[in-house]
Protein backbone atom coordinates (compact mmCIF):
# COMPACT_ATOMS: atom_id res chain seq x y z
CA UNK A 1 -23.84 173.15 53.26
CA UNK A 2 -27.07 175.25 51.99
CA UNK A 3 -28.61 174.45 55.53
CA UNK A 4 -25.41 176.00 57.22
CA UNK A 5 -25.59 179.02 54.82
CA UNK A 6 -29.16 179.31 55.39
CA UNK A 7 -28.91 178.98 59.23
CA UNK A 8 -26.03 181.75 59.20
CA UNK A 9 -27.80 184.15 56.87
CA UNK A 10 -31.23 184.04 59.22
CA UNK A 11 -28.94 184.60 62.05
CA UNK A 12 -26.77 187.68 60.62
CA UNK A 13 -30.47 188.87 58.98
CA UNK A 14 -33.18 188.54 62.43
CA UNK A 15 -30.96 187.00 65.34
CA UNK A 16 -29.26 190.20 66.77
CA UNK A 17 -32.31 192.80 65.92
CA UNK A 18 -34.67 194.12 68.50
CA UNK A 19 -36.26 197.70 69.04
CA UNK A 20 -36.86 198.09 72.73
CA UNK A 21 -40.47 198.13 73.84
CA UNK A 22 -40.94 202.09 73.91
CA UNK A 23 -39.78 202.16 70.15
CA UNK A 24 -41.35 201.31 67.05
CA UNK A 25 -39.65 197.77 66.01
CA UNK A 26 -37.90 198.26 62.65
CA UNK A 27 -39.78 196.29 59.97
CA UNK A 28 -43.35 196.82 61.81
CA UNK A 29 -46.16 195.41 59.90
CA UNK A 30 -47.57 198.67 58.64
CA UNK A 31 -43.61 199.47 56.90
CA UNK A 32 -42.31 196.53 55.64
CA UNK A 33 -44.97 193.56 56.12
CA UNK A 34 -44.98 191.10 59.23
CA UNK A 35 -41.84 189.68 58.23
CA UNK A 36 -40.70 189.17 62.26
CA UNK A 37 -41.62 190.04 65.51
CA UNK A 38 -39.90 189.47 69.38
CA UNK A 39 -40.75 186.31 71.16
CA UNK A 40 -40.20 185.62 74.95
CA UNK A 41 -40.50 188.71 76.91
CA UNK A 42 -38.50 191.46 75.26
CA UNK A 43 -38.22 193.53 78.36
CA UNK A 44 -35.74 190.70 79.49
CA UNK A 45 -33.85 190.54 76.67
CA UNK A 46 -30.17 191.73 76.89
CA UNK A 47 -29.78 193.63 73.40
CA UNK A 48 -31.75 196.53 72.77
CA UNK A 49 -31.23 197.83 69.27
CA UNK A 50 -31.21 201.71 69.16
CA UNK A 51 -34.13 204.14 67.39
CA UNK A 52 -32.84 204.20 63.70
CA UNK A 53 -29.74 201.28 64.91
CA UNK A 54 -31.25 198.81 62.31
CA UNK A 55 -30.09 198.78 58.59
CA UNK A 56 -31.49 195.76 56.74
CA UNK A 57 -30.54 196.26 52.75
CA UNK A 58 -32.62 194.94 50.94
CA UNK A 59 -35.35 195.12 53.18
CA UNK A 60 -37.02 191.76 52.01
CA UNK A 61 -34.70 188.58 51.24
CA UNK A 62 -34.44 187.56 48.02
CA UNK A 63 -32.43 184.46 46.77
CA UNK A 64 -29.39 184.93 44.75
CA UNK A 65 -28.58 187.98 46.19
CA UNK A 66 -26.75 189.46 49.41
CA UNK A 67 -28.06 190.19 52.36
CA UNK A 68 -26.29 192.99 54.57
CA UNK A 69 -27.64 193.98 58.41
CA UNK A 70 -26.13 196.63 60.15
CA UNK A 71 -27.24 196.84 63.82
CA UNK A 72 -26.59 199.22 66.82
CA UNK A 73 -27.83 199.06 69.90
CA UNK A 74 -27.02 198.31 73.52
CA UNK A 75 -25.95 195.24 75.13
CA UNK A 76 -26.53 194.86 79.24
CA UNK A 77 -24.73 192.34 80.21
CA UNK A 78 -21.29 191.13 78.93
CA UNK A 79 -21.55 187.84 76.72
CA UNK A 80 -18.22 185.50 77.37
CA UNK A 81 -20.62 182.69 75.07
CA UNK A 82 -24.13 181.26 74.05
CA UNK A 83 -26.01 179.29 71.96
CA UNK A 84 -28.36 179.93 68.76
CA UNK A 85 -31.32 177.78 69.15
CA UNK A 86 -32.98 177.66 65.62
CA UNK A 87 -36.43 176.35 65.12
CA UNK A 88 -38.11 176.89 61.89
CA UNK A 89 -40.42 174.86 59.58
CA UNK A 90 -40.51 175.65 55.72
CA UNK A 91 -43.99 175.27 54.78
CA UNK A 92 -44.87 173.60 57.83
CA UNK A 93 -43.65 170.21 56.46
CA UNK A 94 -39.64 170.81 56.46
CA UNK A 95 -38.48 171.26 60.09
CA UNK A 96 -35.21 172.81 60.71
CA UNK A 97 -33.65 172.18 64.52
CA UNK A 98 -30.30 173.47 65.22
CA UNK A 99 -27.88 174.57 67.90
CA UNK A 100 -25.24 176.52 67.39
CA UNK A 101 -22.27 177.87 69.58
CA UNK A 102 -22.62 181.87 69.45
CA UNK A 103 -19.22 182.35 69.33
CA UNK A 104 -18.68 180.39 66.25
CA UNK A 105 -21.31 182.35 64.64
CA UNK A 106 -20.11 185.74 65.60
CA UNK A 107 -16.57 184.57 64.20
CA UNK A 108 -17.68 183.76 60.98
CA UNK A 109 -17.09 185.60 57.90
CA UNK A 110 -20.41 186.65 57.70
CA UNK A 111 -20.77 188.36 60.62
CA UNK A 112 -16.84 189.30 60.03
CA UNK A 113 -15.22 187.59 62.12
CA UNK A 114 -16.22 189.76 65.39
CA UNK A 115 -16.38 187.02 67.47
CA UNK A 116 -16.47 186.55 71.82
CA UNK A 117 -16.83 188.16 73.81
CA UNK A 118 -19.22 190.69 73.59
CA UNK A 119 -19.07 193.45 75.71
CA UNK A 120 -21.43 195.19 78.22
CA UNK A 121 -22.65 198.59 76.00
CA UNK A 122 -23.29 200.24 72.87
CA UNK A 123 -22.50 197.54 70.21
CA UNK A 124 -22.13 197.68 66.75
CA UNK A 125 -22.64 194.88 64.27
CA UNK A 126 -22.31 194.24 60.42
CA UNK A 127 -23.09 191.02 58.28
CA UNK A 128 -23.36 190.40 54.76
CA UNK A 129 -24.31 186.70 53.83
CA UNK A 130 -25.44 185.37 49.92
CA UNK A 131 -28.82 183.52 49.98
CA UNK A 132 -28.43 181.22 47.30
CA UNK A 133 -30.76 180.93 44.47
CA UNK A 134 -30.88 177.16 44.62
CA UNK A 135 -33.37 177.71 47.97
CA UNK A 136 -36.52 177.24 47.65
CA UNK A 137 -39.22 180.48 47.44
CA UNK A 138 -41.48 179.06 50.08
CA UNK A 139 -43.24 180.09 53.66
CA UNK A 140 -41.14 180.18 56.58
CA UNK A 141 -41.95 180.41 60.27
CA UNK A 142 -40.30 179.30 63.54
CA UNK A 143 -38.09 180.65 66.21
CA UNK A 144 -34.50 181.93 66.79
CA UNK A 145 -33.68 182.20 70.04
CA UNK A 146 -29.85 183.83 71.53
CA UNK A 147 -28.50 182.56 74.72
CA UNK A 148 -25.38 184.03 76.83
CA UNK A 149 -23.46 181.93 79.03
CA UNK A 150 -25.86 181.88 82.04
CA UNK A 151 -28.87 180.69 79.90
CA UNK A 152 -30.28 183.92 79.68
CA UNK A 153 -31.86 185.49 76.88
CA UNK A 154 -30.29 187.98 74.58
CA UNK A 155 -32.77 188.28 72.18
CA UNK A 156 -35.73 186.12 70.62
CA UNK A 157 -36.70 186.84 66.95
CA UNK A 158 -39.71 184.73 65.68
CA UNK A 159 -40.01 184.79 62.03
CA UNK A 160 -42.28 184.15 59.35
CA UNK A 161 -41.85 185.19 55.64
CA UNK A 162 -41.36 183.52 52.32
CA UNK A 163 -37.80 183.86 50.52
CA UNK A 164 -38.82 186.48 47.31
């Protein structure tokens, strides 16, 4: 059950954020520390968040607390389904493997129930998941990656940070 909540809040907090490659990625390593970056090739990526279309509060995770993510931006192709592919390691010894049916995420209640499908233009999207205290405050890296239907690639978030 902590897994699942942890899996859902790393996917409401990184899975649906990207800056496209002419703008300055929210959460760049000279603002905010190199909490996560893009991975694949972002120019094919199907979600482009907008200039200013990411609100992360706070703007590091901390346990015990909620997390809310607020992202606009603009979808290219309309998403009937997907998967989450989630591949992390906590402290390099823990890892975490998971697939997930994007639809079932997006109708959660932490990413309010929006649900599929998505449609081609601007989207909006708001989560607010708890990180529970009982997690561990230790290094985490790995890989989230968003599929549509076809296989392709909505977005890629690669993160590494440690749970404050």
């Amino acid at each position: 059950m902590r897994l699942t909540t942890l899996y859902l809040t790393l996917l409401s907090f990184f899975a649906l954020i990207q800056a496209s490659p002419s703008q300055r990625p929210f959460m760049a390593p000279d603002d905010h520390g190199d909490i996560w970056s893009l991975c694949e090739d972002p120019s094919t990526h199907l979600l482009v968040g907008y200039r200013g279309g990411v609100s992360i509060t706070p703007e590091a995770p901390k346990v015990g607390s909620d997390i809310h993510v607020q992202v606009k931006g603009n979808l290219s192709k309309y998403v009937a389904g997907g998967k989450v592919d989630i591949d992390l390691s906590i402290m390099s010894m823990i890892k975490i493997k998971k697939q997930l049916n994007l639809c079932d995420v997006l109708g959660s209640d932490v990413m309010g129930n929006k649900g599929c499908p998505l449609e081609a233009g601007d989207l909006n999207l708001d989560a607010t998941a708890w990180i529970p205290k009982e997690l561990p405050k230790l290094p985490l890296a790995g890989n989230i990656r968003i599929s549509d239907q076809d296989g392709n690639t909505v977005t890629c978030i690669h993160l590494n940070f440690k749970l404050q």
